[in-house]
PDB file of N, CA and C in Angstrom:
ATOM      1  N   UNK A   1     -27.687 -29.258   2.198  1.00  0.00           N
ATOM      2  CA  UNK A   1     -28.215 -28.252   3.101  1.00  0.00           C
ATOM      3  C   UNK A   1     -27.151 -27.216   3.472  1.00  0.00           C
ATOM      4  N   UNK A   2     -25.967 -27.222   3.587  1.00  0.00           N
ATOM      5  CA  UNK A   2     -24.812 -26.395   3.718  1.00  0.00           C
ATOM      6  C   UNK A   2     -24.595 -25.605   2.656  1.00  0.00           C
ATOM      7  N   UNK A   3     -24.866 -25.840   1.548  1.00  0.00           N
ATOM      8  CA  UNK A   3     -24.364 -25.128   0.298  1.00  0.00           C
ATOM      9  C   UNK A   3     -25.754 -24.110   0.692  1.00  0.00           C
ATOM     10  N   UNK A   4     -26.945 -24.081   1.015  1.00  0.00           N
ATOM     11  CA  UNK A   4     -28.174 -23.430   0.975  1.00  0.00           C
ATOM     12  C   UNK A   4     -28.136 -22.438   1.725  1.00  0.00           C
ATOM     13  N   UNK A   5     -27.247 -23.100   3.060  1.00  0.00           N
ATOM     14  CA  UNK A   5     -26.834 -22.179   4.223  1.00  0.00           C
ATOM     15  C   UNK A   5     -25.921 -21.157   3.855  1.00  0.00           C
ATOM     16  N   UNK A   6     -25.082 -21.395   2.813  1.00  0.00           N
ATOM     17  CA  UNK A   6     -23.918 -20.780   2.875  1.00  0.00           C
ATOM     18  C   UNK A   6     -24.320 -19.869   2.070  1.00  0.00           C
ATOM     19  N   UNK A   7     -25.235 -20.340   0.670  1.00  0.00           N
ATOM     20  CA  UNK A   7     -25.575 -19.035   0.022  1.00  0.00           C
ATOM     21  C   UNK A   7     -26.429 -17.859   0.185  1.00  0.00           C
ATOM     22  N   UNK A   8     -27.272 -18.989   1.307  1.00  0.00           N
ATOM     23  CA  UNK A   8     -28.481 -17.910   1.858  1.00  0.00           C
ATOM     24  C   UNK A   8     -28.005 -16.747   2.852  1.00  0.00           C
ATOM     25  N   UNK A   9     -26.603 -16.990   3.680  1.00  0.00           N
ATOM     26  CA  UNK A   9     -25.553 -16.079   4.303  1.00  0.00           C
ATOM     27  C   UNK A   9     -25.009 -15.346   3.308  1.00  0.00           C
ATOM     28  N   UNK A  10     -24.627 -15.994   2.566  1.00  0.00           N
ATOM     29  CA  UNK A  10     -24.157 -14.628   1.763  1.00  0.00           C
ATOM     30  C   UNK A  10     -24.911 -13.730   1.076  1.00  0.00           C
ATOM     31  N   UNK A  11     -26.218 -14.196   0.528  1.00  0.00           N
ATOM     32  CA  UNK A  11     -27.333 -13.176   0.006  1.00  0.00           C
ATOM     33  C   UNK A  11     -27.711 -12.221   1.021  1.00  0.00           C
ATOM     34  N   UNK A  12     -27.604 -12.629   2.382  1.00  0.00           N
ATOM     35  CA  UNK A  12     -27.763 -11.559   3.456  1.00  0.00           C
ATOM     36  C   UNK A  12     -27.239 -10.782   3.870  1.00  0.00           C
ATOM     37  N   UNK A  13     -25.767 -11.197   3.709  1.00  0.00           N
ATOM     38  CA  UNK A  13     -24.309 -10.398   3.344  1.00  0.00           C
ATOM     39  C   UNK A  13     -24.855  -9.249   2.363  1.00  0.00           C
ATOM     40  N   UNK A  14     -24.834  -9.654   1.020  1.00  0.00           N
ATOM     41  CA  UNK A  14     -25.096  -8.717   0.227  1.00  0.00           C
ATOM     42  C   UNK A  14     -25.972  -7.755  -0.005  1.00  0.00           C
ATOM     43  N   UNK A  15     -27.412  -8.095   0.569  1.00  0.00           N
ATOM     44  CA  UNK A  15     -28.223  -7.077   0.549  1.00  0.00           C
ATOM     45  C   UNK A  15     -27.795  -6.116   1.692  1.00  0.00           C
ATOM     46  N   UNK A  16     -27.224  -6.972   3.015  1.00  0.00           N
ATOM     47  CA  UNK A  16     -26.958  -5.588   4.066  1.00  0.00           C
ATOM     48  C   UNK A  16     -25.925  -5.115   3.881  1.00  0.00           C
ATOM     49  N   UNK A  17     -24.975  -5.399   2.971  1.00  0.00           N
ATOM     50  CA  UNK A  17     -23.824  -4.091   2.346  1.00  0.00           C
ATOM     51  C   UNK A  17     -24.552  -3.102   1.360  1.00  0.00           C
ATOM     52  N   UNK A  18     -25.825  -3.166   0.724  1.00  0.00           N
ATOM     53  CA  UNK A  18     -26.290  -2.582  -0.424  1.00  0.00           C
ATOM     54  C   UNK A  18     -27.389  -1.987   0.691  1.00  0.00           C
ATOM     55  N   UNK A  19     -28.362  -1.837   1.419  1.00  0.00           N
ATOM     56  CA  UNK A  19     -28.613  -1.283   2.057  1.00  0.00           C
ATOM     57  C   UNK A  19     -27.752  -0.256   3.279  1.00  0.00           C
ATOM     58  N   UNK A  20     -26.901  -0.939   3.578  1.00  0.00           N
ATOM     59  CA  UNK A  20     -25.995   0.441   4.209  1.00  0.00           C
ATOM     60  C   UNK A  20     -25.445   1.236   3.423  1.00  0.00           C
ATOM     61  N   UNK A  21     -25.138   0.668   1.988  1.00  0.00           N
ATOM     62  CA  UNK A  21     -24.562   1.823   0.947  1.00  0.00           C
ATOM     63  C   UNK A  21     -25.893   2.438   1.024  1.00  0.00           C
ATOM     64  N   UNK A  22     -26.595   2.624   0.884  1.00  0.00           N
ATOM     65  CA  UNK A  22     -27.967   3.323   0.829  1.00  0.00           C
ATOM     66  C   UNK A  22     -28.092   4.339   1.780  1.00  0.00           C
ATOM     67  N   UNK A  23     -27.976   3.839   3.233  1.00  0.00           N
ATOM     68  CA  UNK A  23     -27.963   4.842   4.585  1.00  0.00           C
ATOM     69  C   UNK A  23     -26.784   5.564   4.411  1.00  0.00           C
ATOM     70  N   UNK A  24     -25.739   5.200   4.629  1.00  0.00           N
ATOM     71  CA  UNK A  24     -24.278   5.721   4.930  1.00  0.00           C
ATOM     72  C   UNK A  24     -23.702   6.244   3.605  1.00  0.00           C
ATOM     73  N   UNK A  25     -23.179   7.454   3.461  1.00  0.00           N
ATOM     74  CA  UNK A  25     -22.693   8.433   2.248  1.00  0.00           C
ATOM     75  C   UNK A  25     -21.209   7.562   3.113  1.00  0.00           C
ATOM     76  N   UNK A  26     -20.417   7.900   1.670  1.00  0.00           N
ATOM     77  CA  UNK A  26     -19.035   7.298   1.701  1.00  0.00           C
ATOM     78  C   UNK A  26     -19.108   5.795   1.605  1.00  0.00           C
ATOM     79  N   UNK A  27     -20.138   5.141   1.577  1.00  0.00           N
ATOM     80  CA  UNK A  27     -20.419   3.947   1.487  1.00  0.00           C
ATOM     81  C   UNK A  27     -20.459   3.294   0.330  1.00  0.00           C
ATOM     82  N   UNK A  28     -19.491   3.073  -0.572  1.00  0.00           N
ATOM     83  CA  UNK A  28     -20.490   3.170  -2.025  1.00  0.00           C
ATOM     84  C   UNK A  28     -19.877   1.597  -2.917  1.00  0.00           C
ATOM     85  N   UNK A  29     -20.647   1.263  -3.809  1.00  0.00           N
ATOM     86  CA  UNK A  29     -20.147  -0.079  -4.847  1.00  0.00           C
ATOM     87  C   UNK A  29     -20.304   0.595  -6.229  1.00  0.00           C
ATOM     88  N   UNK A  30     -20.063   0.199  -6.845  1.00  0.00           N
ATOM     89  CA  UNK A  30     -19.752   0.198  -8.612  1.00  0.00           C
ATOM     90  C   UNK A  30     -20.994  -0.170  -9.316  1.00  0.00           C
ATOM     91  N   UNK A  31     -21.435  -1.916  -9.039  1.00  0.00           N
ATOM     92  CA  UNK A  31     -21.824  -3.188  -9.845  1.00  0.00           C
ATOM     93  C   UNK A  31     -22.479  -4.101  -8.547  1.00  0.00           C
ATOM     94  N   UNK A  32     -23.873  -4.876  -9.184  1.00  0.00           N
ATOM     95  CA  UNK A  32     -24.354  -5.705  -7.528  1.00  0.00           C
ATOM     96  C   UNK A  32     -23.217  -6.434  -7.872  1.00  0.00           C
ATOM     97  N   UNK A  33     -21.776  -6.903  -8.872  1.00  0.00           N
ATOM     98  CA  UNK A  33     -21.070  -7.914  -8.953  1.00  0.00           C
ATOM     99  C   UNK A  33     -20.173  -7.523  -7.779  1.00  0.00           C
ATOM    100  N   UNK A  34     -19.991  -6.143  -7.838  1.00  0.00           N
ATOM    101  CA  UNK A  34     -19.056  -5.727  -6.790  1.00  0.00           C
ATOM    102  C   UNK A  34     -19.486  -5.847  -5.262  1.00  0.00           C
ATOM    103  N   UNK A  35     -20.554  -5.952  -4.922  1.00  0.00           N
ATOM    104  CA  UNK A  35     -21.585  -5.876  -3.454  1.00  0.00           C
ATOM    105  C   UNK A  35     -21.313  -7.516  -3.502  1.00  0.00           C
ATOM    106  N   UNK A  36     -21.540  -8.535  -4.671  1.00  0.00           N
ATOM    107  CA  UNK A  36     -21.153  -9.709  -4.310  1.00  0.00           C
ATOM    108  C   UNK A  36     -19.913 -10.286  -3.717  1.00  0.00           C
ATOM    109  N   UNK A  37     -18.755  -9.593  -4.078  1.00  0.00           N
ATOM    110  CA  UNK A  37     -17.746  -9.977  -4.117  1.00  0.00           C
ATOM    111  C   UNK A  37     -17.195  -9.523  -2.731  1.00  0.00           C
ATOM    112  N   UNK A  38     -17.764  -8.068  -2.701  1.00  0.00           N
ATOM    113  CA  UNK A  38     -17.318  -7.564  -1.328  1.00  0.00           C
ATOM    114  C   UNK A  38     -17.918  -8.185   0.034  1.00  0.00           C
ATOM    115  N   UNK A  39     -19.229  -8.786  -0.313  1.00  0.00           N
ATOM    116  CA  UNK A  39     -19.567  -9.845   0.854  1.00  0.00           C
ATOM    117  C   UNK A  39     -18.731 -11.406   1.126  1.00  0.00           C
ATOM    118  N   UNK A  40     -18.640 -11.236  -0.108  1.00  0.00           N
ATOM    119  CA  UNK A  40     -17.722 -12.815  -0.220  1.00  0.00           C
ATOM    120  C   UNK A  40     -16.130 -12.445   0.439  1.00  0.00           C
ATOM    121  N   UNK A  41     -15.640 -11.661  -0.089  1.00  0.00           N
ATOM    122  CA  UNK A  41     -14.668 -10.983   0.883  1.00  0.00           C
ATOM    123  C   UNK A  41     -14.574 -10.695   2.765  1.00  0.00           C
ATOM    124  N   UNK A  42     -16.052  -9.949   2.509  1.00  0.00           N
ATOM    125  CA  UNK A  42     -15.877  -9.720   4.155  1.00  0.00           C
ATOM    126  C   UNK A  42     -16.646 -10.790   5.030  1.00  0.00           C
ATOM    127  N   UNK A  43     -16.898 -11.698   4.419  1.00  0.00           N
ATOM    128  CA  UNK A  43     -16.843 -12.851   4.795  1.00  0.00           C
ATOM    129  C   UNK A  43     -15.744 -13.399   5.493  1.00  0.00           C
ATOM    130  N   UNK A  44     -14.722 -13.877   4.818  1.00  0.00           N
ATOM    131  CA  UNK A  44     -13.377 -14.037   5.118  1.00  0.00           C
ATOM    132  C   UNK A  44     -13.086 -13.704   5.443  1.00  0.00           C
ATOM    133  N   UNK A  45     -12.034 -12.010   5.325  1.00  0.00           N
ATOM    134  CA  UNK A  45     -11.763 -11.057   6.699  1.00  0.00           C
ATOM    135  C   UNK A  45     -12.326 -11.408   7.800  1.00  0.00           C
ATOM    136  N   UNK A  46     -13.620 -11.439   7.877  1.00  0.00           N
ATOM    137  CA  UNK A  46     -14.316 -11.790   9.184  1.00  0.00           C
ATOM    138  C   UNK A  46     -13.648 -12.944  10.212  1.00  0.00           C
ATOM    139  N   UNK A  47     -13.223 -13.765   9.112  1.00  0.00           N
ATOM    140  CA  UNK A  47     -12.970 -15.477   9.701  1.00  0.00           C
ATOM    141  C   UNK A  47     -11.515 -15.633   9.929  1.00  0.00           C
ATOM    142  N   UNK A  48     -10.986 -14.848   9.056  1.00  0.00           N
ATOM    143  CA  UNK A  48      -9.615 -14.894   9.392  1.00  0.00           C
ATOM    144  C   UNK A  48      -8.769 -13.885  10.371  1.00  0.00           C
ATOM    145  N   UNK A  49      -8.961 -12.400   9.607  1.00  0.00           N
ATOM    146  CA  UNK A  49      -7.967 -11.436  10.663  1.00  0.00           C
ATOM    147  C   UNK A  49      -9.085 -11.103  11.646  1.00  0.00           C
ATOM    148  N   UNK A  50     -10.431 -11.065  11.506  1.00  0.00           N
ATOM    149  CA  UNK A  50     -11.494 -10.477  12.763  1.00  0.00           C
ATOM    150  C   UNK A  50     -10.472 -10.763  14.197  1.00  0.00           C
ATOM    151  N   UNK A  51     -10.730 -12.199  14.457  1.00  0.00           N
ATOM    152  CA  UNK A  51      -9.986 -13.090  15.585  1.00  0.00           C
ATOM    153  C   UNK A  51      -8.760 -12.392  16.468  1.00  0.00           C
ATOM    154  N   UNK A  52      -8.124 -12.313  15.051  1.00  0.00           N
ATOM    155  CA  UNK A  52      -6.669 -11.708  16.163  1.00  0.00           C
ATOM    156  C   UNK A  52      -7.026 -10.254  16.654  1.00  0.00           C
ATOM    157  N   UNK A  53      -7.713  -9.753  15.765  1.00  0.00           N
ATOM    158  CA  UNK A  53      -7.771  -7.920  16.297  1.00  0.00           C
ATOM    159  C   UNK A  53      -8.423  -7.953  17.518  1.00  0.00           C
ATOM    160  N   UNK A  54      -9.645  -8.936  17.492  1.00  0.00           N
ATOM    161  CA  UNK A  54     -10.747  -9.399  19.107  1.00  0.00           C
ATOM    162  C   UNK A  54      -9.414  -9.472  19.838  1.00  0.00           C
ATOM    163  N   UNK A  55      -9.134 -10.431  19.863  1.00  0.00           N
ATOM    164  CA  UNK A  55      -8.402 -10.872  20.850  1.00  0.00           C
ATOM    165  C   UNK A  55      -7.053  -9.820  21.557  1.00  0.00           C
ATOM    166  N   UNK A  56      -6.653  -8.768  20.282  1.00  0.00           N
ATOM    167  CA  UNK A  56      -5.497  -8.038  20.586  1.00  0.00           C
ATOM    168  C   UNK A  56      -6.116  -6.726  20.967  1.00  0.00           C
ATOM    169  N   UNK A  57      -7.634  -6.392  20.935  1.00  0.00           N
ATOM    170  CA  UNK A  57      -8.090  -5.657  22.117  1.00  0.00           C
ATOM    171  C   UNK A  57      -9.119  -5.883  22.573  1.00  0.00           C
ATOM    172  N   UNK A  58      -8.550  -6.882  23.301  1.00  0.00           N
ATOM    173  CA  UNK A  58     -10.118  -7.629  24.047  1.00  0.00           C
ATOM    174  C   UNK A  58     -10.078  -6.386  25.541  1.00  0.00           C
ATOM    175  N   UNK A  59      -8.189  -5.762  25.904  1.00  0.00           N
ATOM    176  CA  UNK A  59      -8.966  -4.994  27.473  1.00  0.00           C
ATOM    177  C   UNK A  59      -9.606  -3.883  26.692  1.00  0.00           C
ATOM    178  N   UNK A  60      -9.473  -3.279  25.467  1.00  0.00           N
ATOM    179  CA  UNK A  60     -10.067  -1.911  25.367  1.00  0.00           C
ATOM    180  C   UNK A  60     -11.433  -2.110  25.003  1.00  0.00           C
ATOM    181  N   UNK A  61     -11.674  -3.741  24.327  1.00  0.00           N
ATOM    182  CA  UNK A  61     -13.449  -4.025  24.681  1.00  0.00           C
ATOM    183  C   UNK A  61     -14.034  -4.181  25.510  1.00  0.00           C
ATOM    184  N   UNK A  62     -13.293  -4.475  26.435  1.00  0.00           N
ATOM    185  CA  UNK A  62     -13.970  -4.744  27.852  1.00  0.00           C
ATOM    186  C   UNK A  62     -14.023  -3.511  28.667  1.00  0.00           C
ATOM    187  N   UNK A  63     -13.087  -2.459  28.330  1.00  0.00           N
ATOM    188  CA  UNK A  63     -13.500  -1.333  29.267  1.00  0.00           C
ATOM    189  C   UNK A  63     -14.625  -0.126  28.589  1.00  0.00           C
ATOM    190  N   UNK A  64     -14.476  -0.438  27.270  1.00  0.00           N
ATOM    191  CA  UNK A  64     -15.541  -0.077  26.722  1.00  0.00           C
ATOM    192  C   UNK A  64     -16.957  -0.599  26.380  1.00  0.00           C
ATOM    193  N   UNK A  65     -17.138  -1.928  27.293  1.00  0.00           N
ATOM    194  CA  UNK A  65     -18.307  -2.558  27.477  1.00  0.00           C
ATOM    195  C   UNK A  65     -18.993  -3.065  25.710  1.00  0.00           C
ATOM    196  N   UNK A  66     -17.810  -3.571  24.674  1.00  0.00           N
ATOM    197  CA  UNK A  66     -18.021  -4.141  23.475  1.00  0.00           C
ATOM    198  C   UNK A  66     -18.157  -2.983  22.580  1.00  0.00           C
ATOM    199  N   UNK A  67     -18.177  -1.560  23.310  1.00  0.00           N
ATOM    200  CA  UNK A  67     -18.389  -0.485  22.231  1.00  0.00           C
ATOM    201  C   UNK A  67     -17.342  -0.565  20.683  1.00  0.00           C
ATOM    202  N   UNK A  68     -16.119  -1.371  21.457  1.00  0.00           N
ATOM    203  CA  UNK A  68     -14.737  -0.839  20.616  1.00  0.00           C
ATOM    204  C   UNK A  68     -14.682  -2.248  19.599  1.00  0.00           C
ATOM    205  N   UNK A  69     -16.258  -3.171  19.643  1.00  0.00           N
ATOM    206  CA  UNK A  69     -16.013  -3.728  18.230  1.00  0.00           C
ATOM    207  C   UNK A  69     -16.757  -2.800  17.470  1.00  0.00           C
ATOM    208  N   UNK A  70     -17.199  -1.992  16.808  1.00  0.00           N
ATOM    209  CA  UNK A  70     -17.292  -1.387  15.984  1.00  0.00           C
ATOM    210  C   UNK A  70     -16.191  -0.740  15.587  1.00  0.00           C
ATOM    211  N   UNK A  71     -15.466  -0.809  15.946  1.00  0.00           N
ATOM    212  CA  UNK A  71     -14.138   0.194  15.569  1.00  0.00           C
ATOM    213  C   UNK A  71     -13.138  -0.982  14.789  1.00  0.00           C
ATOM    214  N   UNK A  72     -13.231  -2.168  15.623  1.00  0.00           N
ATOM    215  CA  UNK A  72     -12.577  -3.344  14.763  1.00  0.00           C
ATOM    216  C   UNK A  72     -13.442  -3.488  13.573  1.00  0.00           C
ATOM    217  N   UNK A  73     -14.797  -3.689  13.463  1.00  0.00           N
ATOM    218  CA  UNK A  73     -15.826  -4.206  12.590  1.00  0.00           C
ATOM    219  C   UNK A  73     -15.440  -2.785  11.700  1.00  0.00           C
ATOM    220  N   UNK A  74     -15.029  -1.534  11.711  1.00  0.00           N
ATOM    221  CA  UNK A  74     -14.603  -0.623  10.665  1.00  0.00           C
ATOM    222  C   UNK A  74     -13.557  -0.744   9.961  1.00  0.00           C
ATOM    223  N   UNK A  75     -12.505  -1.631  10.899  1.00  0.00           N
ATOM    224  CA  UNK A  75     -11.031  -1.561  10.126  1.00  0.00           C
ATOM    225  C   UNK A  75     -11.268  -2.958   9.051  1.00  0.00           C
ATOM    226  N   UNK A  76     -12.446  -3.863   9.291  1.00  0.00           N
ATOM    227  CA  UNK A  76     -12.666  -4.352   8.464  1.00  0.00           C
ATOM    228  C   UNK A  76     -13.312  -4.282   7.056  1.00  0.00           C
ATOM    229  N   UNK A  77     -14.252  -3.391   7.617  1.00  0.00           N
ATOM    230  CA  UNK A  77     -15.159  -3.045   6.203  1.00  0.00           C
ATOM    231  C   UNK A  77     -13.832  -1.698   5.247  1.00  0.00           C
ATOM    232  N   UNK A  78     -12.744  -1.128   6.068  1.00  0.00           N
ATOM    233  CA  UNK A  78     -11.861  -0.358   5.494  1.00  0.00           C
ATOM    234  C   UNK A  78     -11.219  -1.379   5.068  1.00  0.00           C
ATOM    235  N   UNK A  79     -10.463  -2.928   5.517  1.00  0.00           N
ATOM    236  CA  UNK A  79      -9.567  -3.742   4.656  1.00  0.00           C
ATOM    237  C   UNK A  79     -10.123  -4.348   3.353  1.00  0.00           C
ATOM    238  N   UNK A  80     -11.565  -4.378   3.721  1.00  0.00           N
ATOM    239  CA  UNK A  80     -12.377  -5.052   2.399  1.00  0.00           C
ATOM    240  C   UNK A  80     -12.481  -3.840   1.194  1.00  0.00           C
ATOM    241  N   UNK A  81     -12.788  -2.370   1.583  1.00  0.00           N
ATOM    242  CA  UNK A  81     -12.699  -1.466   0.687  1.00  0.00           C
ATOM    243  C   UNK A  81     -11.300  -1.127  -0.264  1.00  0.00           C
ATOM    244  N   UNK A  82     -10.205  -2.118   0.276  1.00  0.00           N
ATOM    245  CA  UNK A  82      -8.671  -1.962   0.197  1.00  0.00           C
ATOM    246  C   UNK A  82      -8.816  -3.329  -1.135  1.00  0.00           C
ATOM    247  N   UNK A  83      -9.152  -4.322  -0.889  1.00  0.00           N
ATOM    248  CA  UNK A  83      -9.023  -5.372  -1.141  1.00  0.00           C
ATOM    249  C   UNK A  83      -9.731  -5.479  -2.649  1.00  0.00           C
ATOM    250  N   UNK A  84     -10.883  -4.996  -2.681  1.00  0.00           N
ATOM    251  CA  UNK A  84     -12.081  -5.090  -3.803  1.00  0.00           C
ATOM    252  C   UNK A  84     -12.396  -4.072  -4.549  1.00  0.00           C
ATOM    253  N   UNK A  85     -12.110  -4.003  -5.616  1.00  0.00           N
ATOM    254  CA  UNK A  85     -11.796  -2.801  -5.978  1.00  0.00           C
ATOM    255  C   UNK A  85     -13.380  -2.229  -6.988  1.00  0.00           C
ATOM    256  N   UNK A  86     -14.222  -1.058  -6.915  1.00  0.00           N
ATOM    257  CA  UNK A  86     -15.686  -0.847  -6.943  1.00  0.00           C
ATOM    258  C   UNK A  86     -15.846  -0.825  -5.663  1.00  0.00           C
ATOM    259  N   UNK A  87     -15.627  -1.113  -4.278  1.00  0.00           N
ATOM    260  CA  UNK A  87     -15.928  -0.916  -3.374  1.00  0.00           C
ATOM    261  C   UNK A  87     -15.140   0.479  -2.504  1.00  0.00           C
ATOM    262  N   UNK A  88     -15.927   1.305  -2.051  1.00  0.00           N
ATOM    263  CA  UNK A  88     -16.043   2.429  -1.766  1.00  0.00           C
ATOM    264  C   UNK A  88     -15.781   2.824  -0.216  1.00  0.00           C
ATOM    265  N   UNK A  89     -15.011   2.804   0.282  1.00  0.00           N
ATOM    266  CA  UNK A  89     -15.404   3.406   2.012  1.00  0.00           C
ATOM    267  C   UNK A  89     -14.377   4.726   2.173  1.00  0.00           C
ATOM    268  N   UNK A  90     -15.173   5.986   2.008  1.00  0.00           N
ATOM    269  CA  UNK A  90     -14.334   6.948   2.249  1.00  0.00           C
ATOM    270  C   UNK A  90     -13.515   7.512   3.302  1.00  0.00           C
ATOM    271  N   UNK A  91     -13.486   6.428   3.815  1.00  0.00           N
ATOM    272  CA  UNK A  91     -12.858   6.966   5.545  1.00  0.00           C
ATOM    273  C   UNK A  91     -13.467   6.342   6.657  1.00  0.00           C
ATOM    274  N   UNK A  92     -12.796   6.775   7.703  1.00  0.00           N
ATOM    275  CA  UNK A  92     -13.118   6.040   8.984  1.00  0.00           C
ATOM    276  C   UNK A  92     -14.116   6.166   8.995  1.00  0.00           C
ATOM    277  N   UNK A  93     -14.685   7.721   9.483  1.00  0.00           N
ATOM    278  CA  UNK A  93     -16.197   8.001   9.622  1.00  0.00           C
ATOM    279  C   UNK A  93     -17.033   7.400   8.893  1.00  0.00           C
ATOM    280  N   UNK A  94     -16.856   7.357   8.202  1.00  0.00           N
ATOM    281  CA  UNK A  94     -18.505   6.270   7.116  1.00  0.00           C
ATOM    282  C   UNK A  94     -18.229   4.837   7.242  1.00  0.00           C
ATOM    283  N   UNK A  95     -16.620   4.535   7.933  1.00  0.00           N
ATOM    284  CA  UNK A  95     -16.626   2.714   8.314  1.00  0.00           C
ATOM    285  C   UNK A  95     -17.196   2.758   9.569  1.00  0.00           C
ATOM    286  N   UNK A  96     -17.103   3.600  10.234  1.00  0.00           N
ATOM    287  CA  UNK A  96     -18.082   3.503  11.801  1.00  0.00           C
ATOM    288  C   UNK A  96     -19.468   3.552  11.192  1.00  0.00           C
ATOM    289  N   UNK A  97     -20.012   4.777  10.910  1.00  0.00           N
ATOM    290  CA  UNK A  97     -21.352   4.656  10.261  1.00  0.00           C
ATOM    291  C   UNK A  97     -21.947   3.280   9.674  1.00  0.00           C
ATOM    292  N   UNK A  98     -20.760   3.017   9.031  1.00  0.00           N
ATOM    293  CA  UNK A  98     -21.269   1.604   7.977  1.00  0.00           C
ATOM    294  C   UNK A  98     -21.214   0.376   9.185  1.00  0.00           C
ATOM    295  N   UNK A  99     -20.640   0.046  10.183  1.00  0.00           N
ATOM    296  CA  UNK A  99     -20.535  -1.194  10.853  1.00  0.00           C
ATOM    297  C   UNK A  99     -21.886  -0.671  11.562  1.00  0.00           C
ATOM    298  N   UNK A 100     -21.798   0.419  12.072  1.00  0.00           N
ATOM    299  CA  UNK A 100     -22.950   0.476  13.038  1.00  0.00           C
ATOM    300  C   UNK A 100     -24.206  -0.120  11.833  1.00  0.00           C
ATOM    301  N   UNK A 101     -24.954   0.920  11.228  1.00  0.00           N
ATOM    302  CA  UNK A 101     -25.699   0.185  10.456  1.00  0.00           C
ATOM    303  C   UNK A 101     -25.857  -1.334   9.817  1.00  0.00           C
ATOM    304  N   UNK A 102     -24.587  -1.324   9.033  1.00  0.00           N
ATOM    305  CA  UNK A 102     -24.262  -2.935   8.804  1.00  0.00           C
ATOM    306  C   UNK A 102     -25.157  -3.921  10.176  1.00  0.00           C
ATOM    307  N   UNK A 103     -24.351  -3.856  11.270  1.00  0.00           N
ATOM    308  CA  UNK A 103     -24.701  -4.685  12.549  1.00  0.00           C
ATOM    309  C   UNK A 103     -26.164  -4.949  12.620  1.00  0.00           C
ATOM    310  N   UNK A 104     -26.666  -3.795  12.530  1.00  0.00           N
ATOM    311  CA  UNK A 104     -28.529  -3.610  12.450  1.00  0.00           C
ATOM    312  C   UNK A 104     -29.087  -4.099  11.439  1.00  0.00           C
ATOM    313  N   UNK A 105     -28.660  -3.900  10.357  1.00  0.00           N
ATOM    314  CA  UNK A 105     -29.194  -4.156   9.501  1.00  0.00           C
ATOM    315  C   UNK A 105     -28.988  -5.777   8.546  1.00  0.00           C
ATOM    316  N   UNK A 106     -28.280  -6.301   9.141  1.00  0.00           N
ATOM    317  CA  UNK A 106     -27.524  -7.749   9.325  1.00  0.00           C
ATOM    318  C   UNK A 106     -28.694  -8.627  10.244  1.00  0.00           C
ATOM    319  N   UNK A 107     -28.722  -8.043  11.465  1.00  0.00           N
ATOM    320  CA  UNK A 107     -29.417  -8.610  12.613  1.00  0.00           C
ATOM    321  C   UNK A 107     -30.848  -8.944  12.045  1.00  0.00           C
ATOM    322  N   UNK A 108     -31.617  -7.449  11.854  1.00  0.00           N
ATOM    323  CA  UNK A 108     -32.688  -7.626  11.440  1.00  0.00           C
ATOM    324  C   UNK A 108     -32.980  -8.772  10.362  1.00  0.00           C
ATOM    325  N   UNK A 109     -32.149  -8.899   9.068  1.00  0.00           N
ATOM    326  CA  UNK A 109     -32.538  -9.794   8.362  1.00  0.00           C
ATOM    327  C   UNK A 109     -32.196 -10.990   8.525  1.00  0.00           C
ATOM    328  N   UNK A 110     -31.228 -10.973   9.067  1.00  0.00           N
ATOM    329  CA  UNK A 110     -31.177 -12.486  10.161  1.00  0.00           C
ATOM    330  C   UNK A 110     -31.867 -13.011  10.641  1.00  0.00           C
ATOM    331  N   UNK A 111     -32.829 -12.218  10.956  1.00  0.00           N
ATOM    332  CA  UNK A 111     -33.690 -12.802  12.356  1.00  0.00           C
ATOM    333  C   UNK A 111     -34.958 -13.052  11.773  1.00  0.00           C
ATOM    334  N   UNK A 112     -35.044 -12.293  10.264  1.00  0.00           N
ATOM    335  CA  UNK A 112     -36.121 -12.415   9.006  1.00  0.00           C
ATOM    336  C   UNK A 112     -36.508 -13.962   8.484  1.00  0.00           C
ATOM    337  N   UNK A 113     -35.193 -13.815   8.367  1.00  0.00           N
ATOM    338  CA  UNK A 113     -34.928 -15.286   7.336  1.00  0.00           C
ATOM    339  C   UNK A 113     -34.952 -16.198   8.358  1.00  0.00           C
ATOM    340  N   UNK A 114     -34.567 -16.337   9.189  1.00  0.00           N
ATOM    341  CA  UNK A 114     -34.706 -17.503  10.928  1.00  0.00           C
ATOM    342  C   UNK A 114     -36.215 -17.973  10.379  1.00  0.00           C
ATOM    343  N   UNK A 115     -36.851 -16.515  11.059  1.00  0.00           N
ATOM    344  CA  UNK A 115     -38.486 -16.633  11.155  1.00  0.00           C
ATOM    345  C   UNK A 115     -39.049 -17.132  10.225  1.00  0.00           C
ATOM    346  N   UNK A 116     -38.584 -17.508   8.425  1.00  0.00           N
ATOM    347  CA  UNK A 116     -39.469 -17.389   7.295  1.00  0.00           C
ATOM    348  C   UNK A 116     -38.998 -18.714   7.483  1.00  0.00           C
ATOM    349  N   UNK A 117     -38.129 -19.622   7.611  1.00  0.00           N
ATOM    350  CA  UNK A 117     -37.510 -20.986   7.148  1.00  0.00           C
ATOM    351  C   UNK A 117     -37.508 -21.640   7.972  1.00  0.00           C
TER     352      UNK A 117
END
C-alpha cells in the first residue's frame, strides 16, 4: 500500500508541474521523462532543504501572514530548474507564478484523488 501511495503522489506531482507549464509562460519541460524526473526531484528538495528555509524565515512568514512561502516554494521550483536539466523556469517571476498555481493546482487534485479512493 505505500509503494501505491508513493506513486500515486508522484503522478500528482507530475501532472501539476505539466499543467502549470501550461498556465505559466517561463514554465517549461523538454520530455513527460523530464516532468517525471522534475517531480521526483521536487519531491526531495521539498523534504530536505524546504525545512531549513521554513524555519530560517519563519519571522518574515509570520509577518507576512504565510504569504512569504511562496517565495520559498519559488526558490524551490528555481533549485529544481537548476538541478534537472529539460526543465525550464525563466526567472523569479514565472517561479512565483508557478508556486502560486502549482499550490492550486496540487490542492485541487489532491482533494480529487482523496474523494475517488
Amino acid at each position: 500500500m505505500l509503494i501505491i501511495n508513493f506513486l500515486l503522489t508522484w503522478l500528482i506531482a507530475a501532472l501539476s508541474l505539466l499543467l502549470t507549464a501550461y498556465f505559466v509562460p517561463g514554465f517549461q519541460f523538454d520530455t513527460f521523462g523530464t516532468v517525471a524526473v522534475a517531480a521526483l526531484t521536487l519531491g526531495l528538495v521539498n523534504a530536505i532543504v524546504r525545512p531549513f528555509l521554513v524555519i530560517l524565515t519563519l519571522p518574515l512568514t509570520l509577518v507576512t501572514l504565510g504569504l512569504f512561502l511562496f517565495v520559498v516554494n519559488a526558490v524551490m521550483l528555481l533549485l529544481v530548474g537548476f538541478l534537472v536539466p529539460g526543465f525550464v523556469v525563466a526567472g523569479f517571476v514565472p517561479a512565483i507564478l508557478a508556486s502560486i498555481v502549482l499550490t492550486i493546482v496540487s490542492t485541487v487534485l489532491g482533494l480529487l484523488v482523496r474523494n475517488v479512493t
